[in-house]
C-alpha atoms as a PDB file:
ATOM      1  CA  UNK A   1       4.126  14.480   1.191  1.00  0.00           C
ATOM      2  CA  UNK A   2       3.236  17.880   2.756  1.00  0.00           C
ATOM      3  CA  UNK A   3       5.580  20.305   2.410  1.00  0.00           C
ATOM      4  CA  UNK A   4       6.038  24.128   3.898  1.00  0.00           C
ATOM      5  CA  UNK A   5       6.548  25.329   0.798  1.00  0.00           C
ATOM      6  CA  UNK A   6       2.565  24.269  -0.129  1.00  0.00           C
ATOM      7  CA  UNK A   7       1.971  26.667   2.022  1.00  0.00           C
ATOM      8  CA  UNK A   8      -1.611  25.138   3.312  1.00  0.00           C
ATOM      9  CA  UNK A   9      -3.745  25.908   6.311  1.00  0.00           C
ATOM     10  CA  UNK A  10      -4.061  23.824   8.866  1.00  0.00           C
ATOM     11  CA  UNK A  11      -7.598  22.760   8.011  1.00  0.00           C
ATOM     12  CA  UNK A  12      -6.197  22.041   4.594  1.00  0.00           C
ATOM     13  CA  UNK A  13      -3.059  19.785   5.754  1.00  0.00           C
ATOM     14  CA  UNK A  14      -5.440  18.229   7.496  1.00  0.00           C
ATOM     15  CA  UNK A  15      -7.831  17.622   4.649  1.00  0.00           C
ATOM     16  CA  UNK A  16      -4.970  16.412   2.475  1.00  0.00           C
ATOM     17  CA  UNK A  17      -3.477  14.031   5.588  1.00  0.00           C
ATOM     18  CA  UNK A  18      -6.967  12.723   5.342  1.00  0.00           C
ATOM     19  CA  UNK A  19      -7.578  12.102   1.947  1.00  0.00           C
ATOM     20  CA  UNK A  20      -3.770  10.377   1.250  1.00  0.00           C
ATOM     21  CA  UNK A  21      -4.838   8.533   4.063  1.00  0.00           C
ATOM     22  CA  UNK A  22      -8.028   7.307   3.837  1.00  0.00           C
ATOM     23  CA  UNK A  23      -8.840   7.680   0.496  1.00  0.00           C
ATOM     24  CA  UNK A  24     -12.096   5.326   0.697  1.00  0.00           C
ATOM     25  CA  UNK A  25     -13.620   8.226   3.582  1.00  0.00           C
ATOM     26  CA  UNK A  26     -13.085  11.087   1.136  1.00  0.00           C
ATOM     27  CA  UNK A  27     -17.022  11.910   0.369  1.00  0.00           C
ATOM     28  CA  UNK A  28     -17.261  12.434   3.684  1.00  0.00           C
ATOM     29  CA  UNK A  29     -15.433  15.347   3.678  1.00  0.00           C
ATOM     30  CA  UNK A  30     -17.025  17.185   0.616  1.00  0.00           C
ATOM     31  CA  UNK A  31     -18.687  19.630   2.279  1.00  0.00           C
ATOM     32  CA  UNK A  32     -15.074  20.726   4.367  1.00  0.00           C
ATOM     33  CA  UNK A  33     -13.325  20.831   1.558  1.00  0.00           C
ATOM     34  CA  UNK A  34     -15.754  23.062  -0.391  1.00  0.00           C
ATOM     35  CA  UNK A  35     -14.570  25.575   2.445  1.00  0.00           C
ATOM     36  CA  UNK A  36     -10.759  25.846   1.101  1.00  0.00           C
ATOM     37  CA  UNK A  37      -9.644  28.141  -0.952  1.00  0.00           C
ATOM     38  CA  UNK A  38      -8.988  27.403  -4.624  1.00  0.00           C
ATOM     39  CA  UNK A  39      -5.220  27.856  -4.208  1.00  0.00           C
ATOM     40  CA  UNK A  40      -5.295  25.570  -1.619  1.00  0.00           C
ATOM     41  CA  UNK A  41      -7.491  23.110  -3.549  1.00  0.00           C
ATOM     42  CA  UNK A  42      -5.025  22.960  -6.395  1.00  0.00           C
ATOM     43  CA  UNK A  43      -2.543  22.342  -4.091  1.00  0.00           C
ATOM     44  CA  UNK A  44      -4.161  19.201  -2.463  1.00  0.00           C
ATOM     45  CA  UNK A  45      -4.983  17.890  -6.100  1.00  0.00           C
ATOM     46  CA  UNK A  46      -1.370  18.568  -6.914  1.00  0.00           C
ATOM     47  CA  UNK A  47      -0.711  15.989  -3.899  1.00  0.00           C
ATOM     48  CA  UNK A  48      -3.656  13.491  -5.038  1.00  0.00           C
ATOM     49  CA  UNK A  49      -2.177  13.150  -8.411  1.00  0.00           C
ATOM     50  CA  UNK A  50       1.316  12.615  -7.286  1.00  0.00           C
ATOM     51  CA  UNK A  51      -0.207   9.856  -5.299  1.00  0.00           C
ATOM     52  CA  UNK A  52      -2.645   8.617  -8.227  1.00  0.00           C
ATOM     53  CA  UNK A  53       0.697   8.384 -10.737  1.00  0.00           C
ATOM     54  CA  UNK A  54       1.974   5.590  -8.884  1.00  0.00           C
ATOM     55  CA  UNK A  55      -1.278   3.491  -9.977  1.00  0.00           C
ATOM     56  CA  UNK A  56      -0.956   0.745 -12.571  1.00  0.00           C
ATOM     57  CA  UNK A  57      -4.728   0.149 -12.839  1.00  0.00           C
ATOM     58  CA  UNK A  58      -7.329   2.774 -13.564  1.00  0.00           C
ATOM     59  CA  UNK A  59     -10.690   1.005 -12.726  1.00  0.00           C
ATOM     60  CA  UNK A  60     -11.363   2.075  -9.071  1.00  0.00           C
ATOM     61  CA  UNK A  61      -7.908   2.821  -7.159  1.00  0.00           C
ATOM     62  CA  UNK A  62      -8.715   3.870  -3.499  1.00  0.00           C
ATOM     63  CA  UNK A  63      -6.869   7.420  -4.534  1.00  0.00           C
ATOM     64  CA  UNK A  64      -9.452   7.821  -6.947  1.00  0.00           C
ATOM     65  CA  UNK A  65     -12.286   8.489  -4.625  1.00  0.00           C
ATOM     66  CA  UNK A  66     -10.193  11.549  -3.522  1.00  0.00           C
ATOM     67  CA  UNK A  67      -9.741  12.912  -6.169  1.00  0.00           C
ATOM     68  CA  UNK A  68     -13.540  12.717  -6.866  1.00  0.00           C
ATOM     69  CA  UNK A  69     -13.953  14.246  -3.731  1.00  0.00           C
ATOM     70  CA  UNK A  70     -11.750  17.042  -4.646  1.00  0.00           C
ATOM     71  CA  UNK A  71     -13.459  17.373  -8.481  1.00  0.00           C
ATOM     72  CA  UNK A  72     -16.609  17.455  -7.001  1.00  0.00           C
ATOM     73  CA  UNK A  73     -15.901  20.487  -4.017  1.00  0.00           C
ATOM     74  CA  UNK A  74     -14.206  22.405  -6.823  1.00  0.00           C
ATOM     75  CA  UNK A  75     -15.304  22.007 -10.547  1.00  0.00           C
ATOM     76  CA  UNK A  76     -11.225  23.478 -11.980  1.00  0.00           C
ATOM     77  CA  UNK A  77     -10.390  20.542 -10.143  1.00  0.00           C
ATOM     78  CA  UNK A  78     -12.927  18.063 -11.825  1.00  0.00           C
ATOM     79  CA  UNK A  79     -10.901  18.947 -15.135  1.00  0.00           C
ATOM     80  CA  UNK A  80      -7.741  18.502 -13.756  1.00  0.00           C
ATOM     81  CA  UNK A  81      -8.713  14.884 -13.150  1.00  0.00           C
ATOM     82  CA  UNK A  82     -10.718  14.268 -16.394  1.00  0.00           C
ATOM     83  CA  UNK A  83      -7.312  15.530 -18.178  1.00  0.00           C
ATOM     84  CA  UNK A  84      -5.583  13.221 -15.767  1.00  0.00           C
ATOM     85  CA  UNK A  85      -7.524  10.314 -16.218  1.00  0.00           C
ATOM     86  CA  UNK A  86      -7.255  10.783 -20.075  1.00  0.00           C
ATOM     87  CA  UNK A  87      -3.838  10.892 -20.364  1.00  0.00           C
ATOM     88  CA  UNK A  88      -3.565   7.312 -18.471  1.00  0.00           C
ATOM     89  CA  UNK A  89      -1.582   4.716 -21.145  1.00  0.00           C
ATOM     90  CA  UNK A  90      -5.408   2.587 -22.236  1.00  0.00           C
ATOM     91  CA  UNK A  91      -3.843  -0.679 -21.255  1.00  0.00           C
ATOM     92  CA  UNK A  92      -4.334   0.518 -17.587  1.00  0.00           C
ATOM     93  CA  UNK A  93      -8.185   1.636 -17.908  1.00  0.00           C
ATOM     94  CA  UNK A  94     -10.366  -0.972 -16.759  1.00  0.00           C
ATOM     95  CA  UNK A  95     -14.223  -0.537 -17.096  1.00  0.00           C
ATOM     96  CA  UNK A  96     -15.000  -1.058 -13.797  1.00  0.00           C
ATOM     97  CA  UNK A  97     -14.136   2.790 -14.340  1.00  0.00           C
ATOM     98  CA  UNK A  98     -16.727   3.568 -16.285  1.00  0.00           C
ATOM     99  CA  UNK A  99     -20.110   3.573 -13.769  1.00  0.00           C
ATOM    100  CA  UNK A 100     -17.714   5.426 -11.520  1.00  0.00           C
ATOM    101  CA  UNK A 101     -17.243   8.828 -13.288  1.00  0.00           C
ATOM    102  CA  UNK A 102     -19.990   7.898 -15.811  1.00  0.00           C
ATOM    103  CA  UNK A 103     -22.189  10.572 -13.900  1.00  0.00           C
ATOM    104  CA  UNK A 104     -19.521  13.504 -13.423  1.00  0.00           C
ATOM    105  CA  UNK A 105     -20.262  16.072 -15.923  1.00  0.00           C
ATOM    106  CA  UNK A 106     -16.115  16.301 -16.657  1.00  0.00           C
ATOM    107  CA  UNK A 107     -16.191  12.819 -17.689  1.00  0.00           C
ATOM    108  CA  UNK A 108     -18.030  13.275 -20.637  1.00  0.00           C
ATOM    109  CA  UNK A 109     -15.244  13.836 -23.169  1.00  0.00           C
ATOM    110  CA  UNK A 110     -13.481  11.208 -21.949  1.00  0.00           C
ATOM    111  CA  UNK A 111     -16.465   8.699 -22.450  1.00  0.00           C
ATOM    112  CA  UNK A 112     -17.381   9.783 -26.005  1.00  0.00           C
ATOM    113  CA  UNK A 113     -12.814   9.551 -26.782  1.00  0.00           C
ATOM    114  CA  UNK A 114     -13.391   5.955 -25.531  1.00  0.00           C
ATOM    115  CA  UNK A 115     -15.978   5.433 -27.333  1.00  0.00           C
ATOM    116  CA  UNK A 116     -14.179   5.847 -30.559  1.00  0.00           C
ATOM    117  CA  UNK A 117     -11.381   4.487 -29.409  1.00  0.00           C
ATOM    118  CA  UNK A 118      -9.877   0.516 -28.278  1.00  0.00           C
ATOM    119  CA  UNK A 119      -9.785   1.823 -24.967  1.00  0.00           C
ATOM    120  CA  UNK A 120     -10.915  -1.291 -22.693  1.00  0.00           C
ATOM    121  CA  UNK A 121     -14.087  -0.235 -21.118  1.00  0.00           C
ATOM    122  CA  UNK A 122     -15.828   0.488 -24.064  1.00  0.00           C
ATOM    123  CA  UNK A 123     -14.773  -2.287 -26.385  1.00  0.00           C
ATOM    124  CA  UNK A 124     -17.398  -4.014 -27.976  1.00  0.00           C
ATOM    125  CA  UNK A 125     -20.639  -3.032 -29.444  1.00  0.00           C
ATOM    126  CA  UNK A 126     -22.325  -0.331 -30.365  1.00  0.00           C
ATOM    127  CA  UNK A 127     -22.143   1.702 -27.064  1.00  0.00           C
ATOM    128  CA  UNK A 128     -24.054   4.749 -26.212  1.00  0.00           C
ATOM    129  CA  UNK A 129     -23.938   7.082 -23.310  1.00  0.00           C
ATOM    130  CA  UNK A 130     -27.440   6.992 -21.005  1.00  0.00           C
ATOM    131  CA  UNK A 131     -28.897  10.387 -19.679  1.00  0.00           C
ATOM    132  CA  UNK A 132     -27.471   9.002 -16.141  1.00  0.00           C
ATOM    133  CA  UNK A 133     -24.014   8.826 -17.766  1.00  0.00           C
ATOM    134  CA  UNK A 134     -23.742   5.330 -18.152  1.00  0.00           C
ATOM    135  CA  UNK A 135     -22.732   3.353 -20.929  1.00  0.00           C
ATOM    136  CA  UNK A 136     -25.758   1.616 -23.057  1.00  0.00           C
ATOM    137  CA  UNK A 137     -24.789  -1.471 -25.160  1.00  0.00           C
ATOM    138  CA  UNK A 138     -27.218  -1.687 -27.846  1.00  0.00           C
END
């Protein structure tokens, strides 16, 4: 999945080997990753997302905690993902979701669209978003 032509440093084909490979350690390596540059970040969300298309289910795929990782060591990142996650057909979001990137300032948008919307974690009841990011039902 790495390529010459992405053109990475070795401490960022490493980062990327890690994260495609052990998606579940990925906070672990926020602080490394908020070393790379942002060409190279973009490059290893480019990768995260290829990965993160083959998912059927968008509650809490393993891939997803990498890309959090990623959103959270560079915020042009975080957007990428929110834009990501909100283009996802709503039959495949599942709420478990929902207290996941509830708290991630990108998210927000894509809470208050759900909101409004049939999307599946926010069905049913008059729903409001807590300080915290996390969905209220009142």
């Amino acid at each position: 999945m790495i390529t010459a032509a992405d053109r990475l440093s070795s401490e960022a084909a490493e980062l990327l080997t890690a994260l495609l490979e052990h998606p579940d350690m990925a906070s672990s390596l926020k602080e490394r990753l908020a070393h790379v540059s942002r060409a190279e970040t973009t490059v290893i969300m480019d990768r995260l997302l290829d990965r993160a298309r083959q998912e059927q289910e968008w509650g809490v795929p393993p891939i997803l905690e990498a890309c959090l990782a990623m959103a959270a060591a560079d915020p042009v990142q975080g957007a990428r993902l929110a834009a990501f996650i909100k283009d996802r057909p709503a039959p495949q979001i599942q709420p478990n979701i929902v207290p996941k990137i509830g708290d991630q300032p990108w998210a927000a948008n894509i809470l208050r669209e759900w909101e409004k919307s049939d999307v599946a974690p926010c069905k049913g009841g008059n729903q409001e978003t807590e300080g915290n990011g996390n969905l209220a039902i009142q």
